[in-house]
Protein backbone atom coordinates (compact mmCIF):
# COMPACT_ATOMS: atom_id res chain seq x y z
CA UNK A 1 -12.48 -47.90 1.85
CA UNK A 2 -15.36 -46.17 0.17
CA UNK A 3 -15.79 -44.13 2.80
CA UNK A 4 -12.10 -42.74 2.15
CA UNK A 5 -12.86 -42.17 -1.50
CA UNK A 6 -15.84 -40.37 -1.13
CA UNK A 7 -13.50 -38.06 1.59
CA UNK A 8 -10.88 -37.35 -0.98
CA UNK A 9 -13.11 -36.79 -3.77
CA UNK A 10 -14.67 -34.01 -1.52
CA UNK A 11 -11.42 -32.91 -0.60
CA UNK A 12 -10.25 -32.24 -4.24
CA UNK A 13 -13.66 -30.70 -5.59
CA UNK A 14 -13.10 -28.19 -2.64
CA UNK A 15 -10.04 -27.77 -3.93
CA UNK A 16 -11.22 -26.87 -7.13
CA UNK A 17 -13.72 -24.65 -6.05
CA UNK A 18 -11.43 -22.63 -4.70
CA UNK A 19 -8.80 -22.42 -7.03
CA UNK A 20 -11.68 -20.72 -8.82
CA UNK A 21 -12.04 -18.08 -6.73
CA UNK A 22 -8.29 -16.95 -6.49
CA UNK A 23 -7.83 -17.16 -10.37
CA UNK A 24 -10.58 -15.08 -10.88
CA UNK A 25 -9.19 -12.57 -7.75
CA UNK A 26 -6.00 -12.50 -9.83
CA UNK A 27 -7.59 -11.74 -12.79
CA UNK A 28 -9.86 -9.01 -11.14
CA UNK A 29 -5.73 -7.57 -9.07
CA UNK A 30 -4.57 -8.15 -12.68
CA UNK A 31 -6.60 -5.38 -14.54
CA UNK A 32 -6.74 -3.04 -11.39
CA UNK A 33 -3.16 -3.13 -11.37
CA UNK A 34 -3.02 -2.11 -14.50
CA UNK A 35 -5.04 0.70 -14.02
CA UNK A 36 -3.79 1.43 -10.46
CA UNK A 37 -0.07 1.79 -12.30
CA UNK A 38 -1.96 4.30 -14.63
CA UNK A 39 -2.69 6.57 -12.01
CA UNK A 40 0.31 6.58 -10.10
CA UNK A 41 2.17 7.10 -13.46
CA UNK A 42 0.09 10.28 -13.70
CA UNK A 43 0.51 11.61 -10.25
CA UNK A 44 4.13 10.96 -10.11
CA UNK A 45 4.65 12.72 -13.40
CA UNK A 46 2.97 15.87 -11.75
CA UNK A 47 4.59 15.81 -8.58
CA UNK A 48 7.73 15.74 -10.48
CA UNK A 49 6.57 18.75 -12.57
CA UNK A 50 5.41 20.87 -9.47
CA UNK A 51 8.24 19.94 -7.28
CA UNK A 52 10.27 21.77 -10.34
CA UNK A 53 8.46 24.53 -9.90
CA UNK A 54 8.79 25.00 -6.58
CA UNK A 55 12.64 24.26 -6.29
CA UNK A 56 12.76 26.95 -9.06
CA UNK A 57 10.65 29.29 -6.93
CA UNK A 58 13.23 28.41 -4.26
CA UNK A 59 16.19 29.09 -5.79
CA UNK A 60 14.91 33.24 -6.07
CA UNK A 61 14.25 33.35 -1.76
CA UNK A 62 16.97 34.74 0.46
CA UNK A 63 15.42 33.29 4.00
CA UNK A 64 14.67 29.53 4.34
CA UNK A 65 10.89 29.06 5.24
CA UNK A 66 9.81 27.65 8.44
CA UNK A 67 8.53 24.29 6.22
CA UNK A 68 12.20 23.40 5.08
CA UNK A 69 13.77 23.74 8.90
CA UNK A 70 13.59 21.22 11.47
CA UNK A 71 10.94 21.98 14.49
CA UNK A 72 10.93 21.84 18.08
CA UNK A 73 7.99 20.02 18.34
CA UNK A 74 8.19 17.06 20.26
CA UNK A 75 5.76 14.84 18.60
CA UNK A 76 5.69 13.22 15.37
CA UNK A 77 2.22 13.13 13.15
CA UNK A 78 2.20 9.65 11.13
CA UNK A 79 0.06 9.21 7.93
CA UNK A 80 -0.42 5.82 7.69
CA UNK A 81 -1.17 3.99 4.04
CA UNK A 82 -2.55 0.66 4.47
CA UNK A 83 -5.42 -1.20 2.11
CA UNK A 84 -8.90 -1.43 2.79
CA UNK A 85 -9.23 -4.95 1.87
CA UNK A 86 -7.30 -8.35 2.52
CA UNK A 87 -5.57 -11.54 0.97
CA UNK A 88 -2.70 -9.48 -0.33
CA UNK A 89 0.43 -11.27 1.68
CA UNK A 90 2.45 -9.20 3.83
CA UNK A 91 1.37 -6.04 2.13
CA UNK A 92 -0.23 -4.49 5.18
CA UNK A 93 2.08 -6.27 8.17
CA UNK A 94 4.98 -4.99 6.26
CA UNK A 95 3.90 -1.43 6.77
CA UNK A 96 2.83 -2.28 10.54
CA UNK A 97 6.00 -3.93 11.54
CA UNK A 98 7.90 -0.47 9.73
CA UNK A 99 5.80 1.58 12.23
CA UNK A 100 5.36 0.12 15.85
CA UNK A 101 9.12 0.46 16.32
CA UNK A 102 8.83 4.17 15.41
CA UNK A 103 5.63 4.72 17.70
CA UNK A 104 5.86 7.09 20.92
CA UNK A 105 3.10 7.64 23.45
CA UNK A 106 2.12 11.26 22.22
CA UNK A 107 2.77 10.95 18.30
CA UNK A 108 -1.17 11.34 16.50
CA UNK A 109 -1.97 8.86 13.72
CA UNK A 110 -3.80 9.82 9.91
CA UNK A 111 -4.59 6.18 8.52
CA UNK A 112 -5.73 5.29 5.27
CA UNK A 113 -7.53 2.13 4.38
CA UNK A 114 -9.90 -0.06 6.46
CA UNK A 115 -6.97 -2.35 7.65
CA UNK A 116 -4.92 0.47 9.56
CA UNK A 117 -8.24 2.11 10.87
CA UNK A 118 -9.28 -1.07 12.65
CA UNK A 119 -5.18 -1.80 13.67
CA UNK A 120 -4.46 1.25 15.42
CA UNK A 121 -7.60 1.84 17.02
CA UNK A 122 -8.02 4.98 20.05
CA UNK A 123 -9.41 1.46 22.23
CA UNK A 124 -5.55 -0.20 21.56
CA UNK A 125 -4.26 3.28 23.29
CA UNK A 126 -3.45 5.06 19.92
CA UNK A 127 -3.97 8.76 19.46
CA UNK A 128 -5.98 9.24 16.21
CA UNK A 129 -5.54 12.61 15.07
CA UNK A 130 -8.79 14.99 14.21
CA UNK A 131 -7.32 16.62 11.45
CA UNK A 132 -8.76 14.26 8.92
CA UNK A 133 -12.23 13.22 10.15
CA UNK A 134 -12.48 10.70 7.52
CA UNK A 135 -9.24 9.05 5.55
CA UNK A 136 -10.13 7.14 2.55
CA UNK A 137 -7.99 5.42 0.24
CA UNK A 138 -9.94 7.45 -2.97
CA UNK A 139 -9.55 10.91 -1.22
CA UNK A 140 -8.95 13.82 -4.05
CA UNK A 141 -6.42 15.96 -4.76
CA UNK A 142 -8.06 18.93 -3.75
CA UNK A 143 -9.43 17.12 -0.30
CA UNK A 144 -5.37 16.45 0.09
CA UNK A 145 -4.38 19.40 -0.72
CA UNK A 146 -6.94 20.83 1.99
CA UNK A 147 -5.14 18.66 4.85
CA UNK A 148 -1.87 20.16 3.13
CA UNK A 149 -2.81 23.22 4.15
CA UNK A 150 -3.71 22.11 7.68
CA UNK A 151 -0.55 20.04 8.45
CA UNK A 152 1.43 23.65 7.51
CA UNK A 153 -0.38 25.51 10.37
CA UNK A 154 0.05 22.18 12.28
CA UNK A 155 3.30 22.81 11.62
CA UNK A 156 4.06 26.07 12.33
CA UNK A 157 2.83 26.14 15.45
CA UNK A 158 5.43 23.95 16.65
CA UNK A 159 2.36 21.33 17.29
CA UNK A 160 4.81 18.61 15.62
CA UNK A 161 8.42 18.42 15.02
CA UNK A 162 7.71 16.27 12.41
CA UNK A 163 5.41 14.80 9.77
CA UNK A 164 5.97 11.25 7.80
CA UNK A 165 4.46 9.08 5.67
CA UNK A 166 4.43 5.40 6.22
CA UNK A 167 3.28 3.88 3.05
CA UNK A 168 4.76 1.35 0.58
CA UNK A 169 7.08 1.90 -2.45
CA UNK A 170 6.86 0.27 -5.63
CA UNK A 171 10.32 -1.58 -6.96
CA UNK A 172 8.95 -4.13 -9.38
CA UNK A 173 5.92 -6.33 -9.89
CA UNK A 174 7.44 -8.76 -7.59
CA UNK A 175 8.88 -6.55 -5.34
CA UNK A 176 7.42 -3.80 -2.52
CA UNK A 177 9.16 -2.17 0.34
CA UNK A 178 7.53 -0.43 2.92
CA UNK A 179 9.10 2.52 3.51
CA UNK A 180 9.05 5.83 5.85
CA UNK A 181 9.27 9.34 3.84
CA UNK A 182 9.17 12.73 5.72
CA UNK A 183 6.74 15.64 4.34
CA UNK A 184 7.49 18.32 6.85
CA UNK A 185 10.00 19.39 6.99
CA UNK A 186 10.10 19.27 2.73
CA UNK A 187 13.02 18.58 1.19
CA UNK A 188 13.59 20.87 -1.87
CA UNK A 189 15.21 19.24 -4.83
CA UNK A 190 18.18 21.53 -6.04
CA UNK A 191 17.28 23.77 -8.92
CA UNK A 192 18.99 23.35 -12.19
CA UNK A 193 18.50 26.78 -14.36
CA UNK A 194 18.51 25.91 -17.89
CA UNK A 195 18.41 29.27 -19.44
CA UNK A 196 21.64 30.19 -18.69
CA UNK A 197 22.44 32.92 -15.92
CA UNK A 198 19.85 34.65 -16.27
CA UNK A 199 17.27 34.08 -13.09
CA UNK A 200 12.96 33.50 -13.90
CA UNK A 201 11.16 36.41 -12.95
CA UNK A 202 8.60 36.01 -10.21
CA UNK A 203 5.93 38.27 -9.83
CA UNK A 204 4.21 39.38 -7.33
CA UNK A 205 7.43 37.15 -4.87
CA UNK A 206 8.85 34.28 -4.64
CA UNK A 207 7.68 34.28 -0.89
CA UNK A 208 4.35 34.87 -1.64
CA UNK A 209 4.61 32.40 -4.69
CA UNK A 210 5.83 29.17 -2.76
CA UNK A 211 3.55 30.21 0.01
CA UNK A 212 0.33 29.51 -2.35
CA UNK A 213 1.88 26.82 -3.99
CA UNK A 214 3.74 24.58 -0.90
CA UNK A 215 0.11 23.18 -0.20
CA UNK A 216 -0.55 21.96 -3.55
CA UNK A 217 2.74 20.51 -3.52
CA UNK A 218 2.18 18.55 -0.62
CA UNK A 219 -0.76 17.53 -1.90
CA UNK A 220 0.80 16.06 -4.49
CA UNK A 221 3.17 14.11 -2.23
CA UNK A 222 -0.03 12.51 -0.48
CA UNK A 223 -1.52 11.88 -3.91
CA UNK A 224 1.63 10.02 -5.22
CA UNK A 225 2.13 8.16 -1.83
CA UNK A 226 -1.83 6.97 -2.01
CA UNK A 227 -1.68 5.76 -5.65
CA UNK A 228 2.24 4.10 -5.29
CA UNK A 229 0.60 2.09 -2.06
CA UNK A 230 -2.37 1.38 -3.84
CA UNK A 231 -0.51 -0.38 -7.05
CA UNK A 232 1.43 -2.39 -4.54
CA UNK A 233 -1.68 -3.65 -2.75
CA UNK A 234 -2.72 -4.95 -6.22
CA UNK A 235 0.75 -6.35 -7.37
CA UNK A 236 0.69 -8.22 -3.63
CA UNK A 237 -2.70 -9.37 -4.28
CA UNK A 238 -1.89 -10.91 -7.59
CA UNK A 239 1.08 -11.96 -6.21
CA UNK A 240 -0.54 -14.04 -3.54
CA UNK A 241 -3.76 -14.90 -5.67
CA UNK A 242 -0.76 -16.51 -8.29
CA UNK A 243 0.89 -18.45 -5.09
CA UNK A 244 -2.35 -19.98 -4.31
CA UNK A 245 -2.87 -21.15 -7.49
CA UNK A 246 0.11 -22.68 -7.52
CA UNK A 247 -0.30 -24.00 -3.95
CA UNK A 248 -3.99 -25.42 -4.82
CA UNK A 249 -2.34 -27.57 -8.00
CA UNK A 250 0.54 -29.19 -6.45
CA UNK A 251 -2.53 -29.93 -3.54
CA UNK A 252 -4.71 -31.28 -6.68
CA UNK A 253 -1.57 -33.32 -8.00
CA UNK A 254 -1.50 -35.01 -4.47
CA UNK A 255 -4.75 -35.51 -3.83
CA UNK A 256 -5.30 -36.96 -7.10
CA UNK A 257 -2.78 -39.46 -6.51
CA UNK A 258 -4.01 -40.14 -3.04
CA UNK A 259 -6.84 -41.21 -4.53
CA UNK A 260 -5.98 -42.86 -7.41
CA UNK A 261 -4.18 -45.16 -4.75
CA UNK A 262 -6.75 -45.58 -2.41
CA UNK A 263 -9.22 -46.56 -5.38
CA UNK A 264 -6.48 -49.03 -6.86
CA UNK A 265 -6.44 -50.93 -3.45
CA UNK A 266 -10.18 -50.87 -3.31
CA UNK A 267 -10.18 -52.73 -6.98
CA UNK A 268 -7.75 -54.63 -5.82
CA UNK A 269 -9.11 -55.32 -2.73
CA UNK A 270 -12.69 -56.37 -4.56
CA UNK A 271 -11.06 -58.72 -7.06
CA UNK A 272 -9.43 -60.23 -4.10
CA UNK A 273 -12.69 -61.14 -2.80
CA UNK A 274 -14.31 -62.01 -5.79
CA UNK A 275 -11.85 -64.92 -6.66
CA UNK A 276 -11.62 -66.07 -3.24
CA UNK A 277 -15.38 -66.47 -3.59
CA UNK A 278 -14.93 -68.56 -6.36
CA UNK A 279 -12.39 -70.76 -5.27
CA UNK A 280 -14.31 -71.47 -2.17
């Protein structure tokens, strides 16, 4: 009987060591969160800004650049967004299961974070493209902006027909979906003049204009899709840091039992013994 004491007392201090761990990891998700929901705040809000601009810029040219038309490349270029580390539920198979469906033999790969590197590896018979030599999750804007600029040449050279993002967007604290967004070709929000009739004036042209700025606002695509993914790898982390909690007390509550039982019959067990002793 001792033996099965000693085996459930184990049990729960193991249990208690590490329920330690993943309150602490949810503290740690907790804060980065925060700060993770910072930055995408930021990079959303200047997206939003230069995608005003450029729909303004828009709105002045009379021929529809080759980025906004469909190509007649055959192959699509995938930037994957996945996190570089773990224990964050379904965060990073939710984003895999999205994209094997949409995989073909020739489309090329761009994967960010550790967990989509080592998934869709050039050994497993994916086709990792060389544009990016080396993705990472903290990648600037100007570095983004740079592979902006090569994607466009990508892309007008009919190398690709098209170009998406597979990353994960951000509905609530609770809630993530992964989702599939196409960069090229761009869609251009509708501009809305609010100075009347009266048109901006663009020097030196609107062509040459969007032509200097599509890249940064590309970039700023990328940036948003990195940071959104990002603040859903922590909210799935906490997530699944506050599940585990909740898993490890209700194991604790049992356990506790178990062995409140177990030593009951063992006291039991002893007086048992003790007055049969005495009566004998």
């Amino acid at each position: 009987m001792s033996s099965g004491l000693n085996k459930t007392k184990r049990r729960i201090a193991s249990v208690k060591a590490t329920e330690k761990i993943t309150k602490a990891m949810e503290m740690i998700a907790s804060v980065k969160m925060k700060r993770s929901r910072d930055q995408f705040d930021a990079s959303s809000l200047s997206k939003s800004k230069c995608m005003d601009i450029l729909s303004s810029v828009f709105a002045s040219i009379k021929k529809t650049p080759y980025f906004c038309l469909p190509n007649e490349g055959n192959k699509t270029l995938y930037i994957i967004i996945s996190s570089d580390l773990g224990l964050c539920g379904g965060y990073n198979s939710n984003v895999f299961k999205l994209f094997d469906p949409e995989y073909k033999e020739d489309d090329e790969i761009i994967a960010f974070g550790s967990k989509a590197i080592s998934h869709y590896d050039e050994k497993k018979g994916y086709k990792i493209s060389s544009l990016l030599k080396t993705p990472s999750l903290d990648i600037s804007l100007f570095e983004l902006t740079k592979l902006a600029s090569l994607l466009l040449q990508e892309y007008k050279k009919n190398r690709f027909g098209s170009i998406k993002i597979i990353s994960t967007r951000y509905v609530n604290s609770l809630n993530f979906v992964a989702s599939s967004t196409t960069l090229l070709p761009i869609s251009i929000p509708t501009y809305e003049n609010e100075y009347g009739g009266v048109p901006p004036l663009i020097e030196p042209s609107p062509e040459a204009v969007i032509n200097s700025i599509i890249p940064l606002s590309l970039g700023y695509i990328l940036k948003e899709a990195i940071d959104e993914a990002k603040l859903c790898e922590q909210s799935s982390r906490r997530n699944a840091m506050d599940n585990a909690n909740d898993n490890a007390d209700e194991l604790l509550k049992n356990l506790n039992i178990e062995y409140n039982k177990s030593r009951q019959s063992s006291i039991t067990q002893e007086i048992v013994e003790v007055v049969s002793g005495s009566l004998n």
